[in-house]
Protein backbone atom coordinates (compact mmCIF):
# COMPACT_ATOMS: atom_id res chain seq x y z
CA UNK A 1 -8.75 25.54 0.68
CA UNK A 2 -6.80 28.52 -1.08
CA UNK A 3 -2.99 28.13 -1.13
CA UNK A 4 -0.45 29.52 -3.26
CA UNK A 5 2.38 28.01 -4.70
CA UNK A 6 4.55 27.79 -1.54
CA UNK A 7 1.97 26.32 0.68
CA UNK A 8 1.61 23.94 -1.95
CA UNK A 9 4.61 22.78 -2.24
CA UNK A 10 5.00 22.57 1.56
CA UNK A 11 1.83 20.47 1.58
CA UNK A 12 2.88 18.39 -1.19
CA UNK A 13 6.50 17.59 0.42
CA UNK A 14 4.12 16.66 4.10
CA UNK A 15 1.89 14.31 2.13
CA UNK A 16 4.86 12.64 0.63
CA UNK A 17 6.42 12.28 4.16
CA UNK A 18 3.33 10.57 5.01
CA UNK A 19 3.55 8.31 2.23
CA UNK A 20 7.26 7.15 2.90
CA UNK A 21 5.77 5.96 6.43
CA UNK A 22 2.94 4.32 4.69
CA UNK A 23 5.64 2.73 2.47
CA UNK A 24 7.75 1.93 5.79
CA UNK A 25 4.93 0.61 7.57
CA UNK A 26 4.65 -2.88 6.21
CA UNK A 27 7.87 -3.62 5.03
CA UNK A 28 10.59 -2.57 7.28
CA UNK A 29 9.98 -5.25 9.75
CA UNK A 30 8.94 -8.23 7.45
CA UNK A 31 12.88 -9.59 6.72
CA UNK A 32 12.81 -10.05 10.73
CA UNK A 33 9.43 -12.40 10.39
CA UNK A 34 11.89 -15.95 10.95
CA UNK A 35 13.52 -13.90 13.81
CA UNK A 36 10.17 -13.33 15.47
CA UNK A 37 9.35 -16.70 15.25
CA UNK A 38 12.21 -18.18 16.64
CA UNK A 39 11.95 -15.13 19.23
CA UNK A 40 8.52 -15.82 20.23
CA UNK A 41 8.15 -19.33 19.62
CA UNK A 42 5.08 -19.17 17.03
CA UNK A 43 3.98 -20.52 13.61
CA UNK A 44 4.24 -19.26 10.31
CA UNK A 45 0.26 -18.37 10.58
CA UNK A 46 1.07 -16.56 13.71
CA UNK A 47 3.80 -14.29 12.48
CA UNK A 48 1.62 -13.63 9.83
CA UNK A 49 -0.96 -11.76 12.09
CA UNK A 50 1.26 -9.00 12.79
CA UNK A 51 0.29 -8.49 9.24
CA UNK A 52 -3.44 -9.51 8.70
CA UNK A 53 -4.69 -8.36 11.98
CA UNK A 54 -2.87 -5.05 11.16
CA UNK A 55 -4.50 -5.28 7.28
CA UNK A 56 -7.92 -5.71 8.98
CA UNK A 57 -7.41 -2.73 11.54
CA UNK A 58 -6.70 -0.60 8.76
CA UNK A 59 -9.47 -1.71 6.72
CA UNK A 60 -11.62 -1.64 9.43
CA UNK A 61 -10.61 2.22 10.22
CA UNK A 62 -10.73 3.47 6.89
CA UNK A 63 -14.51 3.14 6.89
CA UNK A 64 -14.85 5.96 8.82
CA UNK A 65 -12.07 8.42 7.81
CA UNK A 66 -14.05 10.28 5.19
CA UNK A 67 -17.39 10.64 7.21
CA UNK A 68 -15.07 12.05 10.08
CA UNK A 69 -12.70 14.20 8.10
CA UNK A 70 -16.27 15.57 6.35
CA UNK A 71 -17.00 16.46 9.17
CA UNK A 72 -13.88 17.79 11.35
CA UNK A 73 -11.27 18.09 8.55
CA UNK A 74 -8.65 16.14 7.06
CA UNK A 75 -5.97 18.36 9.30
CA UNK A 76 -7.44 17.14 12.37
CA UNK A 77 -8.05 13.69 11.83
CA UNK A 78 -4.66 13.15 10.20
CA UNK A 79 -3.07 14.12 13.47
CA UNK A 80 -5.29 12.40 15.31
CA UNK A 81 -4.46 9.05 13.58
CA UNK A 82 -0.83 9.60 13.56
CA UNK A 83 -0.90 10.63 16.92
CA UNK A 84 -2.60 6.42 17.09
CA UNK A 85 0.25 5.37 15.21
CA UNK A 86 2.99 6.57 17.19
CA UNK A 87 1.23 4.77 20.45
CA UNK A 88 1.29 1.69 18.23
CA UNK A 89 5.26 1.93 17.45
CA UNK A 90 5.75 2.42 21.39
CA UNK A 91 4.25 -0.88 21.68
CA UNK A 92 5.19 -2.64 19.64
CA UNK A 93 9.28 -1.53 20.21
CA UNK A 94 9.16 -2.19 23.87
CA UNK A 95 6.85 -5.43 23.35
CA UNK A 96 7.75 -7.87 26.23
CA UNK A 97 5.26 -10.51 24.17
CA UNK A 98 3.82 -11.63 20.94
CA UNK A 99 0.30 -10.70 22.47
CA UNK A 100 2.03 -7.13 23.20
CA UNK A 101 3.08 -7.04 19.60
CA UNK A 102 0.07 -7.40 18.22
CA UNK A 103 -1.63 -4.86 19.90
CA UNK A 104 1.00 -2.48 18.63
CA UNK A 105 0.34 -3.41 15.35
CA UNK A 106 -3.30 -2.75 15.66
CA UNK A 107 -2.74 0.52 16.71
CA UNK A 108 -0.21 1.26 14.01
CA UNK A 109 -3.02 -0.19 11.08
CA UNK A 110 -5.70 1.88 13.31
CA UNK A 111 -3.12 5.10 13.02
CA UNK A 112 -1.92 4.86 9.64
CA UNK A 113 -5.34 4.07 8.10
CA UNK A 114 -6.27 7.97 8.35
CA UNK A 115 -3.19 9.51 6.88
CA UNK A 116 -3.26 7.15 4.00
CA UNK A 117 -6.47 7.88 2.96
CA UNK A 118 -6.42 11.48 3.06
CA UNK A 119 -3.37 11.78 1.36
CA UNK A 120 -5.40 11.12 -1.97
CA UNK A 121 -8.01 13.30 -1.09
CA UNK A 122 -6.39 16.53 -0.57
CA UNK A 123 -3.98 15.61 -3.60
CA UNK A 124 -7.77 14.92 -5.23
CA UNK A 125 -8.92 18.33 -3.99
CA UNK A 126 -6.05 20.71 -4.18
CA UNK A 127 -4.35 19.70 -7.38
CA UNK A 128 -7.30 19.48 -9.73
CA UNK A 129 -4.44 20.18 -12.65
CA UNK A 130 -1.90 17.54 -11.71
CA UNK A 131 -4.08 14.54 -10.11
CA UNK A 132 -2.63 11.71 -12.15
CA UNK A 133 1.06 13.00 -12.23
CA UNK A 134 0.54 14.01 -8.07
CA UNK A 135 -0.63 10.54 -7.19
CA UNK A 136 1.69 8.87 -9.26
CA UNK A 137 4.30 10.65 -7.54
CA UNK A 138 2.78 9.72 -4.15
CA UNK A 139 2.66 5.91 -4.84
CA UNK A 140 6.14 6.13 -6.54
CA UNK A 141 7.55 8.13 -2.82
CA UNK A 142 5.87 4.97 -1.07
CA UNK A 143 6.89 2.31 -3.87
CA UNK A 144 10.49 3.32 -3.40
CA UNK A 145 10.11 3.41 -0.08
CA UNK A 146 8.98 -0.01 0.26
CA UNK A 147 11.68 -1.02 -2.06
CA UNK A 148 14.03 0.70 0.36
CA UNK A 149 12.43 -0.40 3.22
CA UNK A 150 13.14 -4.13 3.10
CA UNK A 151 16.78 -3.51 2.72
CA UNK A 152 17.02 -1.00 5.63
CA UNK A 153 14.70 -3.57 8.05
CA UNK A 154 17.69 -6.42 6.78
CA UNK A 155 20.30 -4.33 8.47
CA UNK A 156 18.76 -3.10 11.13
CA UNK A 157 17.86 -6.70 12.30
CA UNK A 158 21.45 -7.99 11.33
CA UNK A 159 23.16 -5.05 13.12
CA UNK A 160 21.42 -4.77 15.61
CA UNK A 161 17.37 -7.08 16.25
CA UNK A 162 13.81 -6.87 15.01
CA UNK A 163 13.10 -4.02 17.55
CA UNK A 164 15.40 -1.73 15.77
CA UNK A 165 12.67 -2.02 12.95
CA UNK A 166 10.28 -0.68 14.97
CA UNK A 167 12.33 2.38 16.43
CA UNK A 168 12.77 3.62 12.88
CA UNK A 169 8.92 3.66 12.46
CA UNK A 170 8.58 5.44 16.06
CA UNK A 171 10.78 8.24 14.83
CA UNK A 172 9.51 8.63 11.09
CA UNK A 173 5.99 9.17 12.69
CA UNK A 174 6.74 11.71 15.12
CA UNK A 175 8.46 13.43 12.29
CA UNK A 176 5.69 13.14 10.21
CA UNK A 177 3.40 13.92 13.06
CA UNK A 178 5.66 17.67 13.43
CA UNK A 179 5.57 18.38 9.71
CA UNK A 180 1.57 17.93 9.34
CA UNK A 181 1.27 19.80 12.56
CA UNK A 182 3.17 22.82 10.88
CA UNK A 183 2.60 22.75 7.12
CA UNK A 184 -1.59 20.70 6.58
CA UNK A 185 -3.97 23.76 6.12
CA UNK A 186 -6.71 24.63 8.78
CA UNK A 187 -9.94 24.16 7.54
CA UNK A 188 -13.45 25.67 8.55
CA UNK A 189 -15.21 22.48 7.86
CA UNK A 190 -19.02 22.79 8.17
CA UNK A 191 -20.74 20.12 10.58
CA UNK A 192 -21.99 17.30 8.51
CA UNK A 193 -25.30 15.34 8.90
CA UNK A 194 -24.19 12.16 7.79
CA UNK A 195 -24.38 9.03 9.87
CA UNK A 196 -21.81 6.11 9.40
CA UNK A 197 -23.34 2.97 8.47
CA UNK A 198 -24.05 1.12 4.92
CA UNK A 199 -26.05 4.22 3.41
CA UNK A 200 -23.12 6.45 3.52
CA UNK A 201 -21.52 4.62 1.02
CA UNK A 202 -24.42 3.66 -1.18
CA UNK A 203 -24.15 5.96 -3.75
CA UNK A 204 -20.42 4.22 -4.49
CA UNK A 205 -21.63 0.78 -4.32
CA UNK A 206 -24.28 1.83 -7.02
CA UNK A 207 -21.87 3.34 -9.46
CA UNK A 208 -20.08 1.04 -12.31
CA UNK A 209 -17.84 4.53 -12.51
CA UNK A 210 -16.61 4.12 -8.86
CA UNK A 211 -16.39 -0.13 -8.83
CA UNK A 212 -14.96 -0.83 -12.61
CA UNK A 213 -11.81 1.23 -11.63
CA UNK A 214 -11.97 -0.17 -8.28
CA UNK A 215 -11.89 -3.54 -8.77
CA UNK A 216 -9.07 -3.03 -10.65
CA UNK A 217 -6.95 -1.32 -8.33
CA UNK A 218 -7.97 -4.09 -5.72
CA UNK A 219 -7.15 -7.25 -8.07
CA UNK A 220 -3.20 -5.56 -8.63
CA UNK A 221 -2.76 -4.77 -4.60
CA UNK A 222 -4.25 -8.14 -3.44
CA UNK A 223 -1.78 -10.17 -5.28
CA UNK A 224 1.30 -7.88 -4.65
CA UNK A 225 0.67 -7.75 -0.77
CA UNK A 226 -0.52 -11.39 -0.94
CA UNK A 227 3.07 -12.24 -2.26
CA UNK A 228 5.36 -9.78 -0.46
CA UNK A 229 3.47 -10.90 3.02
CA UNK A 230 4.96 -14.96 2.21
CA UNK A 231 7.81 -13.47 0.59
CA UNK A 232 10.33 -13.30 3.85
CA UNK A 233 9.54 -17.41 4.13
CA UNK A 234 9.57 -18.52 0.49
CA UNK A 235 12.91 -16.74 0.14
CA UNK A 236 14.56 -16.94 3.18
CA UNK A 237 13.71 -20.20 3.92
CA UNK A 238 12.68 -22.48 0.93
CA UNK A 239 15.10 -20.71 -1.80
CA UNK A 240 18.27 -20.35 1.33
CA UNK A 241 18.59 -16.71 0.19
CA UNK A 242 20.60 -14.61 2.91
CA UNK A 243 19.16 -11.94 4.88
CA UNK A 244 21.32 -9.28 3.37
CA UNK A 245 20.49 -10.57 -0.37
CA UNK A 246 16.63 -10.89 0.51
CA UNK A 247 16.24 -7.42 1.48
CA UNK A 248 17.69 -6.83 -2.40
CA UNK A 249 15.23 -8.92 -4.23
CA UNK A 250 12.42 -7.49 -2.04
CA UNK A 251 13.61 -3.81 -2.73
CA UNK A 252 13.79 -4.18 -6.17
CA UNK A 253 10.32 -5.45 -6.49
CA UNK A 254 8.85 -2.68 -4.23
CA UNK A 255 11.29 0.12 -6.30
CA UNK A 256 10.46 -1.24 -10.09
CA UNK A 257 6.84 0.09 -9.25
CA UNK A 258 7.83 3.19 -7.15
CA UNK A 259 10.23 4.43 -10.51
CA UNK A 260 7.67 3.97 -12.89
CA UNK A 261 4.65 5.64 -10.91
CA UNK A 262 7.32 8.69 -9.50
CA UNK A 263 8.35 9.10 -13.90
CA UNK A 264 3.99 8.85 -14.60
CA UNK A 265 3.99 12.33 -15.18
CA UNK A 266 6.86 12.71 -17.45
CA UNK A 267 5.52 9.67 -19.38
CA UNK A 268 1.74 10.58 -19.58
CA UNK A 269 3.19 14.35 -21.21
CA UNK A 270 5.37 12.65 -24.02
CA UNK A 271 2.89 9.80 -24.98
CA UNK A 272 -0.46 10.58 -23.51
CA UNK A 273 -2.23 9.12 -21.18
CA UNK A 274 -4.32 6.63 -23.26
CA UNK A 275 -1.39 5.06 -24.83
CA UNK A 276 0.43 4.54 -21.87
CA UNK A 277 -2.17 2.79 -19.72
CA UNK A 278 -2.98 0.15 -22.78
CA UNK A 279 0.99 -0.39 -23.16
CA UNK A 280 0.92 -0.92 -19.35
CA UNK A 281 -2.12 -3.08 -19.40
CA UNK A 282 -0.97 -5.32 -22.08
CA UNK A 283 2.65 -5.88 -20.80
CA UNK A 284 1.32 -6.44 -17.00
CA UNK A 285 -0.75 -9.23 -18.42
CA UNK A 286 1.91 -10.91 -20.46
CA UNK A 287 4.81 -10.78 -17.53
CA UNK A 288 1.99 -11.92 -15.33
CA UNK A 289 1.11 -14.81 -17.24
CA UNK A 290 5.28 -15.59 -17.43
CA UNK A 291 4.97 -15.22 -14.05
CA UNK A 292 2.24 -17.97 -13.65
CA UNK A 293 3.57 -20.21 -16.24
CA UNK A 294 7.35 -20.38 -13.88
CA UNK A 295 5.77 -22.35 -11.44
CA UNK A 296 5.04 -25.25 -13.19
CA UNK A 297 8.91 -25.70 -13.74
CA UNK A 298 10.36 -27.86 -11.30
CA UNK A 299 13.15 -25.88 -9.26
CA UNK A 300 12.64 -21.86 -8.77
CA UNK A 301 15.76 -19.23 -9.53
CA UNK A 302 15.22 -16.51 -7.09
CA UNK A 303 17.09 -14.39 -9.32
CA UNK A 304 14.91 -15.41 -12.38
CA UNK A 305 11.69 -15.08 -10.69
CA UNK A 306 12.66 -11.62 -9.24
CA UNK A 307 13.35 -10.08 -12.19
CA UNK A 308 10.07 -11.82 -14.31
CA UNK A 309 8.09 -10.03 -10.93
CA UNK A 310 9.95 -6.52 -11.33
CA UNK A 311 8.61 -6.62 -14.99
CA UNK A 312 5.31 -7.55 -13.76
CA UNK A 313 5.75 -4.86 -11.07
CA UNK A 314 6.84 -2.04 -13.49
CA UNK A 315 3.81 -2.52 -15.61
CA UNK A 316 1.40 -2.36 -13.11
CA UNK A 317 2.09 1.26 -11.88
CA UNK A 318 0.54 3.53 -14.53
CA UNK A 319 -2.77 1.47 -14.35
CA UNK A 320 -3.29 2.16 -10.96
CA UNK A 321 -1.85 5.75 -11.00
CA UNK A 322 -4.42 6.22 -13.92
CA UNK A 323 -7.38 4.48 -12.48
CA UNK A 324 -7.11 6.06 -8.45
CA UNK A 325 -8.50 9.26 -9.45
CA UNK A 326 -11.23 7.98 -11.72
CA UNK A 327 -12.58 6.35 -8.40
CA UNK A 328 -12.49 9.18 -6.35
CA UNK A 329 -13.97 11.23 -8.69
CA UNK A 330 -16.72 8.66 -10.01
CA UNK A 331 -19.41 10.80 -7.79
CA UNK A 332 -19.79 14.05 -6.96
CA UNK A 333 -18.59 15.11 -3.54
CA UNK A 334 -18.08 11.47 -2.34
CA UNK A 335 -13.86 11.51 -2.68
CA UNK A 336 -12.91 11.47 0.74
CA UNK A 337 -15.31 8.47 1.26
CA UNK A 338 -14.10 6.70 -2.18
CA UNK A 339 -10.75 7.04 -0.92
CA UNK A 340 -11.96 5.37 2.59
CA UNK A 341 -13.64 2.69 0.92
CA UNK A 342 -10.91 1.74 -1.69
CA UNK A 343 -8.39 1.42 1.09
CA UNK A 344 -10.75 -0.53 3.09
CA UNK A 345 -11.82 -2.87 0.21
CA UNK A 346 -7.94 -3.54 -0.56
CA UNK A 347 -6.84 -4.03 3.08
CA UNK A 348 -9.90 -6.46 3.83
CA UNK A 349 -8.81 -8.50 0.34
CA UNK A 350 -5.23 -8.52 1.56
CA UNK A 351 -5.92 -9.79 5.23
CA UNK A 352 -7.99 -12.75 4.11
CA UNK A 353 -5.46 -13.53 0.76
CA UNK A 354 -2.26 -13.55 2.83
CA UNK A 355 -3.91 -15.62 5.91
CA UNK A 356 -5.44 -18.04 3.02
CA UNK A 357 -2.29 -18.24 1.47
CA UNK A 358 -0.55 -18.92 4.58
CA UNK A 359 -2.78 -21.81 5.03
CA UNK A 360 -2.30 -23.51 2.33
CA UNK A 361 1.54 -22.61 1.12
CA UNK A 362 3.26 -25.54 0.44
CA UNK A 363 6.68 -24.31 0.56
CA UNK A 364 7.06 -23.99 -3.21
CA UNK A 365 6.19 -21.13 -5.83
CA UNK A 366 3.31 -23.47 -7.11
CA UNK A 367 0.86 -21.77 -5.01
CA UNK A 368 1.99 -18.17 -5.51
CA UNK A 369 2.36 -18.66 -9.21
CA UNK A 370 -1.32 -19.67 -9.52
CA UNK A 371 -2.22 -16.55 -7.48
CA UNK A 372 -0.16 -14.48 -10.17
CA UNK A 373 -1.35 -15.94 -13.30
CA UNK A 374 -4.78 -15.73 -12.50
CA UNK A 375 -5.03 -12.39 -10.73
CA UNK A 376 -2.80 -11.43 -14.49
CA UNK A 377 -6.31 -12.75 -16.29
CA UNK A 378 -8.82 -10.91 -13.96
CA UNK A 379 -6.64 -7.21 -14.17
CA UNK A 380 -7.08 -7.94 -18.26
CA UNK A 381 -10.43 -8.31 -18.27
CA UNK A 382 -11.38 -5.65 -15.78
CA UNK A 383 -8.89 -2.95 -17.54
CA UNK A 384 -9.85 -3.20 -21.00
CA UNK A 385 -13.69 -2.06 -19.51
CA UNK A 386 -12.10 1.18 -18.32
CA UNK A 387 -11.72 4.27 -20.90
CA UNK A 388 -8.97 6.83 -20.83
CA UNK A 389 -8.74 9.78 -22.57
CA UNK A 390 -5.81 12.21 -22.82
């Protein structure tokens, strides 16, 4: 896929589009979750499916993104899936009922699932020089984003209502939808042989090069999603914290990690890349064992906890910045289907964790705490197994 600089650059700016919806996708409409229940008349486990069920759609669609962009090309399938997505936001803005709603955000997991994976792969492919700093920048676009995006959803329910969430993912998808029409390269993609099913992805689930750096990347999104999915209860409703300042403490959370992986770059050029990811490793195990150890006190500072979580946050972003391309390339010719798989391994995690948490939240930080502390032990020992070199 020959570009020059230009096209690059126009590509680059596309997939970074793309990743402000991904950002978007999950968080705009979360501060309106006590709204929707009151709305609808449903449970805290039922709000919580516009989430999981859209987690496992995703998941679910990600296993076949890199067998079908093999074999028709990233361009098309991208547009194809967006296309999905901006269904989904029709749906989901004009839904009459909660059954309605969740079909919307089916088709919105279903739609984004494609863009989101391929994102990583063409950075992967096209930007063999700048992988690290590219990706970093791409999860920094969509950790700002989500930072952003919980403060935009608050005002956008309190100004206007929860569908106003959903309008402003309708419109950032057909703009994303116009850009990647214009500016993702055509392809002449060779027809590919390969048959979905369990021996496609083989060759990944046999390689310690593909799962150590894997796992790893799973055990830090789990926990995050896990948290931010309960997060528009436990604030809102068990520590009284307003709409308008909830949509702060979210953002900041979200933004900590954005800053940090957008600066990766800068960072892995003035200290090398081996340095920072042990500096990052060690400090996202000691704020996350903080983190733990504040739920055994007896009353919980939103303000406190917010800022021990944006620490925990801000340490967590050059790992995984460092550890995504190691998985893609961990085999040879396999990094549209790592990419596939890592999303799908993530999302499936995160459906089950925030359901299971749902179930058994107790209305405190006891059980999120726990979650923190030991997912803060598991990163450790899983991180200090991976090597990085300059």
């Amino acid at each position: 896929m020959p570009l020059n600089k230009p096209s690059l650059d126009l590509l680059f700016f596309s997939l970074c589009l793309m990743s402000v919806l991904t950002g978007m996708e999950m968080d705009v409409f979360t501060p309106s979750f006590p709204e929707l229940m009151e709305v609808f008349s449903i449970s805290i486990e039922k709000v919580q499916l516009t989430l999981s069920l859209n987690f496992l759609a995703y998941a679910l669609s990600t296993i076949i993104i890199g067998p079908l962009a093999e074999h028709f090309s990233t361009r098309k399938i991208s547009l194809v899936f967006l296309f999905i997505f901006v269904v989904g936001s029709i749906f989901c803005y004009f839904a009459p009922t909660f059954e309605t709603l969740l079909l919307g955000r089916v088709l919105q997991g279903v739609g984004m699932s494609g863009p989101n994976v391929l994102c990583y792969v063409i950075v992967f492919e096209c930007y063999a020089e700048k992988r690290e700093s590219h990706i970093g920048i791409l999860n920094g676009v969509g950790g700002i984003t989500m930072g952003a995006a919980p403060v935009l959803g608050s005002y956008l329910d309190l100004w206007f209502s929860w569908r106003a969430n959903f309008l402003a993912l309708l419109l950032l998808s057909l703009i994303c939808f116009a850009l990647c029409l214009k500016y993702l390269p055509k392809q002449k993609t060779a027809p590919s042989k390969m048959k979905l099913g369990i021996n496609t992805y083989l060759p990944l689930f046999k390689s310690t090069q593909f799962l150590t750096p894997a796992f790893m990347i799973l055990s830090i999104s789990v926990c995050y999603f896990v948290f931010v999915g309960l997060a528009p209860i436990f604030y809102r409703e068990d520590l009284g914290v307003s709409l308008q300042h909830y949509g702060l403490y979210q953002g900041a959370l979200a933004s900590s990690f954005g800053i940090i992986s957008f600066c990766s770059g800068f960072l892995y050029n003035k200290f090398g890349k081996e340095r920072c990811y042990k500096v990052s490793l060690k400090l996202y195990f000691i704020f996350g064992i903080i983190a733990g150890l504040y739920g055994l006190l007896p009353s919980t500072n939103p303000v406190i906890l917010t800022i021990l979580l944006v620490c925990w946050s801000m340490a967590c972003a050059i790992p995984v910045s460092i550890t995504y391309p190691m998985a893609l390339g961990a085999v040879d010719g396999t990094a549209a289907r790592a990419s596939g798989l890592l999303v799908a391994m993530r999302l499936l995690f995160c459906a089950g964790g925030v359901q299971l948490m749902a179930h058994f939240y107790t209305h405190t930080y006891g059980p999120l705490a726990l979650m923190i502390g030991i997912e803060a032990l598991i990163a450790w020992y899983i991180g200090r197994k991976i090597a990085v070199k300059n």
